[in-house]
Protein backbone atom coordinates (compact mmCIF):
# COMPACT_ATOMS: atom_id res chain seq x y z
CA UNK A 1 49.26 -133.67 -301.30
CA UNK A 2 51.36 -130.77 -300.07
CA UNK A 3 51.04 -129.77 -296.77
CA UNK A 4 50.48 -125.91 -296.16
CA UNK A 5 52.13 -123.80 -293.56
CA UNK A 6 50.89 -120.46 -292.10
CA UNK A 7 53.51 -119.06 -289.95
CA UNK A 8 52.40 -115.70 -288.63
CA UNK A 9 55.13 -113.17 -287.09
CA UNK A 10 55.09 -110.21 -285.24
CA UNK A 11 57.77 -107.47 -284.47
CA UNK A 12 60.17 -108.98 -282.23
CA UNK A 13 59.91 -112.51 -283.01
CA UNK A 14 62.16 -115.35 -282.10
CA UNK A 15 64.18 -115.65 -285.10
CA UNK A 16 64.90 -119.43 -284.12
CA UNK A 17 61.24 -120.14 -283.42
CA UNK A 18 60.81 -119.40 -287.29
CA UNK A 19 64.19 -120.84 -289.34
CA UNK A 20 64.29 -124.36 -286.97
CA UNK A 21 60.86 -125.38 -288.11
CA UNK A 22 61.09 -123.94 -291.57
CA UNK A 23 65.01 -125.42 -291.70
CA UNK A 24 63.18 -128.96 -290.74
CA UNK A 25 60.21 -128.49 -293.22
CA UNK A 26 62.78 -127.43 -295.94
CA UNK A 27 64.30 -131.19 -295.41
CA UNK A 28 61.45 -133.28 -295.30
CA UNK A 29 61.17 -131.44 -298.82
CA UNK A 30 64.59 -132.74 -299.79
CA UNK A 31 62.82 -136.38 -298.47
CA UNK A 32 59.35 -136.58 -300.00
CA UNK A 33 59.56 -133.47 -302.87
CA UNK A 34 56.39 -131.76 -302.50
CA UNK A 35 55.62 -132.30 -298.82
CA UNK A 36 55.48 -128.85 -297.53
CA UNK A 37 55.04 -125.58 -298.54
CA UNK A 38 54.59 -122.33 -296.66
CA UNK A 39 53.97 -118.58 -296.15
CA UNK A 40 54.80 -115.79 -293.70
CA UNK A 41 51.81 -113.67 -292.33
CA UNK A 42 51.41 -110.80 -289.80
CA UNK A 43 49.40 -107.83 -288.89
CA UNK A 44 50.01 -105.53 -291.49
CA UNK A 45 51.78 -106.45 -295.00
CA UNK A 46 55.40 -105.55 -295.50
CA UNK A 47 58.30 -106.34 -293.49
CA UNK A 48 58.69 -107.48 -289.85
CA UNK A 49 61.53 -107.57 -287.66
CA UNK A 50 62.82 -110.25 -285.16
CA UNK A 51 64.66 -109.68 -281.96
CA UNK A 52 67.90 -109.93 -284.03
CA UNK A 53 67.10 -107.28 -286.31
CA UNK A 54 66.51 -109.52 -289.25
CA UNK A 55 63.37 -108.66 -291.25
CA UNK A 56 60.91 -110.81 -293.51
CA UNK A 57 58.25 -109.96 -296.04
CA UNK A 58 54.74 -110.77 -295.08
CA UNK A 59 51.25 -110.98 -295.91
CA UNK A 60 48.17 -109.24 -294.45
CA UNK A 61 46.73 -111.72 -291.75
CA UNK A 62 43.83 -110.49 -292.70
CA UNK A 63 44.00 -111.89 -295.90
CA UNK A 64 44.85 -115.52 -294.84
CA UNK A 65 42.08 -118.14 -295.84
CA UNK A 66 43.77 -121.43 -294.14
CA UNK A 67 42.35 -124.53 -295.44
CA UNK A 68 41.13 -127.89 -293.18
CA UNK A 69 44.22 -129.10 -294.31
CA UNK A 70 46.69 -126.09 -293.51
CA UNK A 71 48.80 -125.87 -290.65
CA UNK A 72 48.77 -122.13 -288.31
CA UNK A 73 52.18 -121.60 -286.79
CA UNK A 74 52.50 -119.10 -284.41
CA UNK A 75 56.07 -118.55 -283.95
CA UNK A 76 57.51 -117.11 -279.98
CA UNK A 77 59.47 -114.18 -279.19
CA UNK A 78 59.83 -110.98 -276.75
CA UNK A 79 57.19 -109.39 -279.30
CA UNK A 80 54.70 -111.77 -278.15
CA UNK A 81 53.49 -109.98 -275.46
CA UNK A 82 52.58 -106.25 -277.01
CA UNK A 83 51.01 -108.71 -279.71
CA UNK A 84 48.57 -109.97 -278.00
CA UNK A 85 47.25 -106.10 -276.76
CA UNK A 86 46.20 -105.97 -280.00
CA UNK A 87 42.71 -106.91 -280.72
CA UNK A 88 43.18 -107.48 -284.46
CA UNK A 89 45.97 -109.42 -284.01
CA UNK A 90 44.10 -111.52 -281.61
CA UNK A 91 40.84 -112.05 -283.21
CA UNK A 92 43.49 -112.82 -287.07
CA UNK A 93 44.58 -115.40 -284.52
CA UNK A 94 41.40 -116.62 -283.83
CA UNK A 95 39.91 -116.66 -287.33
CA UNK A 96 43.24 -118.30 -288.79
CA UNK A 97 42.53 -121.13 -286.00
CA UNK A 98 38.92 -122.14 -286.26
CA UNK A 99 39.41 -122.38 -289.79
CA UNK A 100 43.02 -124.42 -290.25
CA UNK A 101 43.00 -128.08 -289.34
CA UNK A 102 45.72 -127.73 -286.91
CA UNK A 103 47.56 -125.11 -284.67
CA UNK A 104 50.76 -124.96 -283.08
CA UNK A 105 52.58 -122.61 -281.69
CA UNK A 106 56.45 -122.35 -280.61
CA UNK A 107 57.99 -120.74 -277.65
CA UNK A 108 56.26 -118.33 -276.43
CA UNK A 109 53.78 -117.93 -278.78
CA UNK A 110 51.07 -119.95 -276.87
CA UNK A 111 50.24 -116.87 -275.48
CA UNK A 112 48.93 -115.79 -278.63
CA UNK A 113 46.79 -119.06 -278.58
CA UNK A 114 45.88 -118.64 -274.98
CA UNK A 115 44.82 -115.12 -275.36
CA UNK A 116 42.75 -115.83 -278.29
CA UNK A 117 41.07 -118.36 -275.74
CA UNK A 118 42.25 -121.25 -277.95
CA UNK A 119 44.00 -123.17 -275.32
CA UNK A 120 41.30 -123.23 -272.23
CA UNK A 121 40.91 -126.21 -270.51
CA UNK A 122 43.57 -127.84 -272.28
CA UNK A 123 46.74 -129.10 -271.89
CA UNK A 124 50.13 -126.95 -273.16
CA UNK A 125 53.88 -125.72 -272.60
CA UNK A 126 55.49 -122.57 -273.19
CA UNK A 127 59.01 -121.64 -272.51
CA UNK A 128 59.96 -122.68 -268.60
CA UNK A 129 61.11 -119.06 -268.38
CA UNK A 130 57.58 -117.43 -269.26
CA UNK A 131 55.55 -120.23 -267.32
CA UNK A 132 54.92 -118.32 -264.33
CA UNK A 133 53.60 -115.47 -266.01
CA UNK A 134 52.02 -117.70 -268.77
CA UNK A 135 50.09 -119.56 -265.72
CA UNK A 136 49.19 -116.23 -264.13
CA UNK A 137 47.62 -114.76 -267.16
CA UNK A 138 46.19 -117.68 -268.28
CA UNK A 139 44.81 -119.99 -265.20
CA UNK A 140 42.40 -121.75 -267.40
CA UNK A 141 45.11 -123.75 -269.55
CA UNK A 142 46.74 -127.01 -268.17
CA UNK A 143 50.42 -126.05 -268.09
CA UNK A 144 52.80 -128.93 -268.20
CA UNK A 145 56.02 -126.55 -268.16
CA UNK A 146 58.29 -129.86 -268.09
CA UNK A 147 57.22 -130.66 -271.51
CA UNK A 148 59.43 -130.15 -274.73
CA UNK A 149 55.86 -130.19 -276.69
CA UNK A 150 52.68 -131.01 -276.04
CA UNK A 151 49.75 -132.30 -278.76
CA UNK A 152 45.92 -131.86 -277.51
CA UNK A 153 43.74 -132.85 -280.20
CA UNK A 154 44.76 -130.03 -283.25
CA UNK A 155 46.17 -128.50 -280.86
CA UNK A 156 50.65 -128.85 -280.42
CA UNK A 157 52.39 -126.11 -278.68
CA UNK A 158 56.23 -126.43 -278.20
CA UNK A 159 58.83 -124.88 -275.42
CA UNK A 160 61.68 -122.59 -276.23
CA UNK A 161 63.47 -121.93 -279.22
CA UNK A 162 65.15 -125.59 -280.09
CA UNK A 163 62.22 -127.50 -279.16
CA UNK A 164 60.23 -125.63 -282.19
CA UNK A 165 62.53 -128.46 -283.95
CA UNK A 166 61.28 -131.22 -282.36
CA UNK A 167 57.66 -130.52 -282.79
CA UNK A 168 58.30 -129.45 -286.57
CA UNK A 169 59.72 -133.42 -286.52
CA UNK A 170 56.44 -134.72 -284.58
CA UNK A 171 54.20 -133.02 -287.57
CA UNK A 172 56.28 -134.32 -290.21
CA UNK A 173 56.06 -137.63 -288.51
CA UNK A 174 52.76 -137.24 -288.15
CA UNK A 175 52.01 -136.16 -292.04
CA UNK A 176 54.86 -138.03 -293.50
CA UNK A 177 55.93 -141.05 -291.06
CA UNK A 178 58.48 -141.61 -289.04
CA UNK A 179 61.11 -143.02 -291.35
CA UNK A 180 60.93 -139.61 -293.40
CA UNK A 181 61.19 -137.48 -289.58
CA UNK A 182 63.93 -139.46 -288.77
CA UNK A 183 65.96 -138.75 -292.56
CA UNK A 184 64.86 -134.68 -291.59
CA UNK A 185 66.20 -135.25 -288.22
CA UNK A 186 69.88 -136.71 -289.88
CA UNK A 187 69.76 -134.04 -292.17
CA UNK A 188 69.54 -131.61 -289.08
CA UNK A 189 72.40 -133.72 -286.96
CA UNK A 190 69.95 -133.99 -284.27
CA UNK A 191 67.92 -136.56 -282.29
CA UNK A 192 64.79 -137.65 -283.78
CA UNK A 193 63.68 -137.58 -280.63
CA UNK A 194 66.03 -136.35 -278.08
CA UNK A 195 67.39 -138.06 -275.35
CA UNK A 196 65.88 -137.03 -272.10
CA UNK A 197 62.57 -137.34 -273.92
CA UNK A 198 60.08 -134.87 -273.44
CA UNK A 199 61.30 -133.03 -270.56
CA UNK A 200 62.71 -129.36 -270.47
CA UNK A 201 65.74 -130.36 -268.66
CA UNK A 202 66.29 -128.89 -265.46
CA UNK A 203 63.48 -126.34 -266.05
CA UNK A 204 62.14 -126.81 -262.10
CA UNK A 205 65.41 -125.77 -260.94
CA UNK A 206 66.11 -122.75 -262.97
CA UNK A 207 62.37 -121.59 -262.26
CA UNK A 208 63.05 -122.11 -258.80
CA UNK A 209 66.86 -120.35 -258.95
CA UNK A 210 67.39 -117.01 -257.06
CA UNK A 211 64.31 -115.29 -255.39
CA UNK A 212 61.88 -117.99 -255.45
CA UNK A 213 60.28 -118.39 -251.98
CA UNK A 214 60.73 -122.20 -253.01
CA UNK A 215 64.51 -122.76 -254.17
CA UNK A 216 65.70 -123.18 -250.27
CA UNK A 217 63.15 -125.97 -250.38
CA UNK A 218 63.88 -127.74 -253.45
CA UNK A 219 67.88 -127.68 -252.73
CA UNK A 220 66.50 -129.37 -249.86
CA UNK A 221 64.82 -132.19 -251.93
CA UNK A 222 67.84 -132.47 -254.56
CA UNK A 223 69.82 -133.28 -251.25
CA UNK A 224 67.72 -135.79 -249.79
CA UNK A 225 65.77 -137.55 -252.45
CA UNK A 226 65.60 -141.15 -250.37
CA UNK A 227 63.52 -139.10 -247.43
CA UNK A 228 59.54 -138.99 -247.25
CA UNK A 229 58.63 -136.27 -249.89
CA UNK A 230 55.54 -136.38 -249.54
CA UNK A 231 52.94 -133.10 -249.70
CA UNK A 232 52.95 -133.01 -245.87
CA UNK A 233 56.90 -133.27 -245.18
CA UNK A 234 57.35 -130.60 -247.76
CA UNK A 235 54.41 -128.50 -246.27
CA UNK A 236 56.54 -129.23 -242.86
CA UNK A 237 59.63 -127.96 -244.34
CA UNK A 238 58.29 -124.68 -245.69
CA UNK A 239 55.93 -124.21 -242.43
CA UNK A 240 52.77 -124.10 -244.38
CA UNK A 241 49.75 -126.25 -244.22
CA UNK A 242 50.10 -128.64 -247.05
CA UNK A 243 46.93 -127.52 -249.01
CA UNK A 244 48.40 -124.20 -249.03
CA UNK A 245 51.97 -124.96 -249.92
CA UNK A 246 50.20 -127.35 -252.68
CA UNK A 247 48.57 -124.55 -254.03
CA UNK A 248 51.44 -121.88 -253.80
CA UNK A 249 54.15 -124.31 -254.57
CA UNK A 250 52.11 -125.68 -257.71
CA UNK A 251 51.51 -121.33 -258.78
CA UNK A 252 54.73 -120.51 -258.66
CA UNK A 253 56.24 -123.69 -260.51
CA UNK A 254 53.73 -125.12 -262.64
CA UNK A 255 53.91 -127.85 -261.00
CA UNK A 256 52.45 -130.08 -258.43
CA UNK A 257 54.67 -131.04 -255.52
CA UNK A 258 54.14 -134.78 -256.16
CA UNK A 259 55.49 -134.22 -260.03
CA UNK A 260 58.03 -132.14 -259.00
CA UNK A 261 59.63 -134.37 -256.99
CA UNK A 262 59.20 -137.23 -259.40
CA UNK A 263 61.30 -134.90 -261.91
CA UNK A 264 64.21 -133.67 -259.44
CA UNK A 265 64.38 -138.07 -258.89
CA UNK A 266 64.55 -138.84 -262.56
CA UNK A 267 67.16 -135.85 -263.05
CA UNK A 268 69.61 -137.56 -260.33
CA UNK A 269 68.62 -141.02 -261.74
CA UNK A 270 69.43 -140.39 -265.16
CA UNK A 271 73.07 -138.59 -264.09
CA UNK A 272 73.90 -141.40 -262.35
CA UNK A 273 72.84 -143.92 -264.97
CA UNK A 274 74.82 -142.01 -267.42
CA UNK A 275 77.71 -142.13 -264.89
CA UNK A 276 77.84 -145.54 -264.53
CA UNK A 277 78.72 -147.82 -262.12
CA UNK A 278 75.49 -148.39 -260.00
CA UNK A 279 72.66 -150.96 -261.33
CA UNK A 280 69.44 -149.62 -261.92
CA UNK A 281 68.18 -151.48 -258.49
CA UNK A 282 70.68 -149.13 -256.35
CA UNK A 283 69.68 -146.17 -258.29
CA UNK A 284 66.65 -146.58 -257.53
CA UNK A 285 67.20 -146.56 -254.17
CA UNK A 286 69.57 -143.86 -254.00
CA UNK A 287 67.17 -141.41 -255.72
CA UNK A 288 64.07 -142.54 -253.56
CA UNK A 289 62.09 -144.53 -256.07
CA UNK A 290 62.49 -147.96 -253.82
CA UNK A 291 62.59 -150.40 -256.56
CA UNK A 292 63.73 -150.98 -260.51
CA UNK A 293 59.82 -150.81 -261.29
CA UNK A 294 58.67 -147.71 -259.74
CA UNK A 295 61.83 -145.83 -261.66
CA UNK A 296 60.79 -147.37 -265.14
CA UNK A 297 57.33 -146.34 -264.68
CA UNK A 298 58.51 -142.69 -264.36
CA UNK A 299 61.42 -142.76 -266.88
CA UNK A 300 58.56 -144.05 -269.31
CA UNK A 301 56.45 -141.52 -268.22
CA UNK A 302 58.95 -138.29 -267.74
CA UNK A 303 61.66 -139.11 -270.25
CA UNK A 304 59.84 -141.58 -272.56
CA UNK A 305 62.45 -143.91 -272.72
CA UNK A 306 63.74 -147.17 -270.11
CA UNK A 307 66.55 -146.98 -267.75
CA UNK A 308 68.42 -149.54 -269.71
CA UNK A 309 68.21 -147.39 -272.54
CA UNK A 310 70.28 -144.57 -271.10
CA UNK A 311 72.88 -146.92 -269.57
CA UNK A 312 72.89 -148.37 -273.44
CA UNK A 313 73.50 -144.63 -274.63
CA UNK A 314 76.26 -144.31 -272.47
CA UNK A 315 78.17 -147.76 -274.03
């Protein structure tokens, strides 16, 4: 059965956000003949522009009739956000939703899921860059800004640009097994699923970088990742209580202060695994884990993947 693919655009669009995913769909084609085929939607009919200036034709959103079986894409870009100030574009989103089997989104455009109130109460990523303002807009949806992509039930949202190539190789996993996803991904000449696993990498210190009332802080914690960094030694260092540096740290980040240490640890750990040199027992120390265990638990969890299996990249 071929799978069908909604992608609906707006002026201003990502062009990346639209070709990876289509680019990766377009090989699983080459694959399993058949597999996929799609159309572009968006407010009005006619032609819509990206960032870049390159335009696409497109069909009335109005007009689309997804199936249980058809797949809404909502592709990310600056556009996004005069988008969603439209109601008609907002309830299209909405319609197109409740009646496709699954949603996703790339980028940025979980906002248009979010402000069609498709995304409350559960979990989802955006771009690191627009999680601050995605979390202030949108308090009700459980931001995991460290993710690459993130599936809750129908529901898959991906992080910037690049990453709308990973989840377009999670769906055709998903639809068409692994060993096809992992022929796309050669095709591609790129990781079927990329080392680092699903983390944005070094998202919590960009988000952090320049004004944040937090970056002195977590230069701090990069420094001296074998102290106590615990809630109430980082509420110490900023000279708030800790339940309100939990809350203001976890606002402005997206993050808890717990999870955010756990990622600056697995950072250092997996630099210095790649390095070589050190056994995974001193790494562990050096980066404040205590023991070998405690630092597989979180690789598994953060990066999906073992400690060995970065040294083994390395060789």
């Amino acid at each position: 059965m071929t799978r069908q693919l909604h992608f609906l655009l707006y002026p201003g669009f990502q062009l990346l956000d639209l070709a990876g995913p289509v680019s990766a769909f377009e090989h699983a084609n080459e694959v399993q003949p058949g597999a996929y085929a799609w159309r572009l939607w968006g407010l009005e009919a006619g032609r819509v522009a990206s960032s870049s200036g390159l335009a696409f034709d497109v069909a009335a959103l109005d007009e689309l009739a997804p199936g249980p079986d058809d797949t809404l894409l909502v592709v990310g870009g600056n556009g996004v956000l005069v988008a969603i100030e439209q109601p008609r574009f907002v309830a299209g989103v909405q319609a197109a939703a409740a009646a496709a089997g699954r949603v996703a989104s790339i980028c940025s455009g979980a906002f248009a899921l979010a402000a069609a109130g498709l995304l409350a109460g559960r979990r989802a990523t955006t771009h690191w860059r627009r999680s601050q303002d995605f979390a202030r807009r949108f308090p009700g949806v459980r931001l995991e800004v460290d993710r690459i992509y993130v599936q809750d039930g129908r529901f898959w949202t991906a992080a910037g640009i690049s990453a709308g190539i990973d989840l377009a190789l999670a769906l055709i996993a998903a639809d068409r097994g692994e060993a096809c996803a992992r022929q796309v991904a050669r095709h591609l000449v790129v990781y079927f699923r990329r080392p680092g696993g699903q983390s944005q990498h070094s998202a919590l210190l960009e988000m952090a970088a320049g004004g944040s009332r937090f970056a002195g802080l977590l230069d701090h914690v990069r420094g001296h990742l074998a102290d106590d960094l615990g809630v109430e030694a980082l509420a110490a260092l900023a000279c708030m209580s800790p339940r309100h540096f939990s809350r203001r740290f976890t606002d402005e980040t997206g993050l808890t202060p717990a999870r955010a240490v756990e990622q600056l640890r697995v950072e250092a750990a997996q630099g210095l695994l790649e390095a070589g040199g050190l056994s995974v027992q001193e790494v562990a120390r050096r980066c404040g884990f205590g023991d070998g265990e405690r630092l597989r638990r979180s690789f598994q969890r953060l990066l999906g993947i073992a400690p060995s299996g970065v040294k083994a990249r390395r060789e």
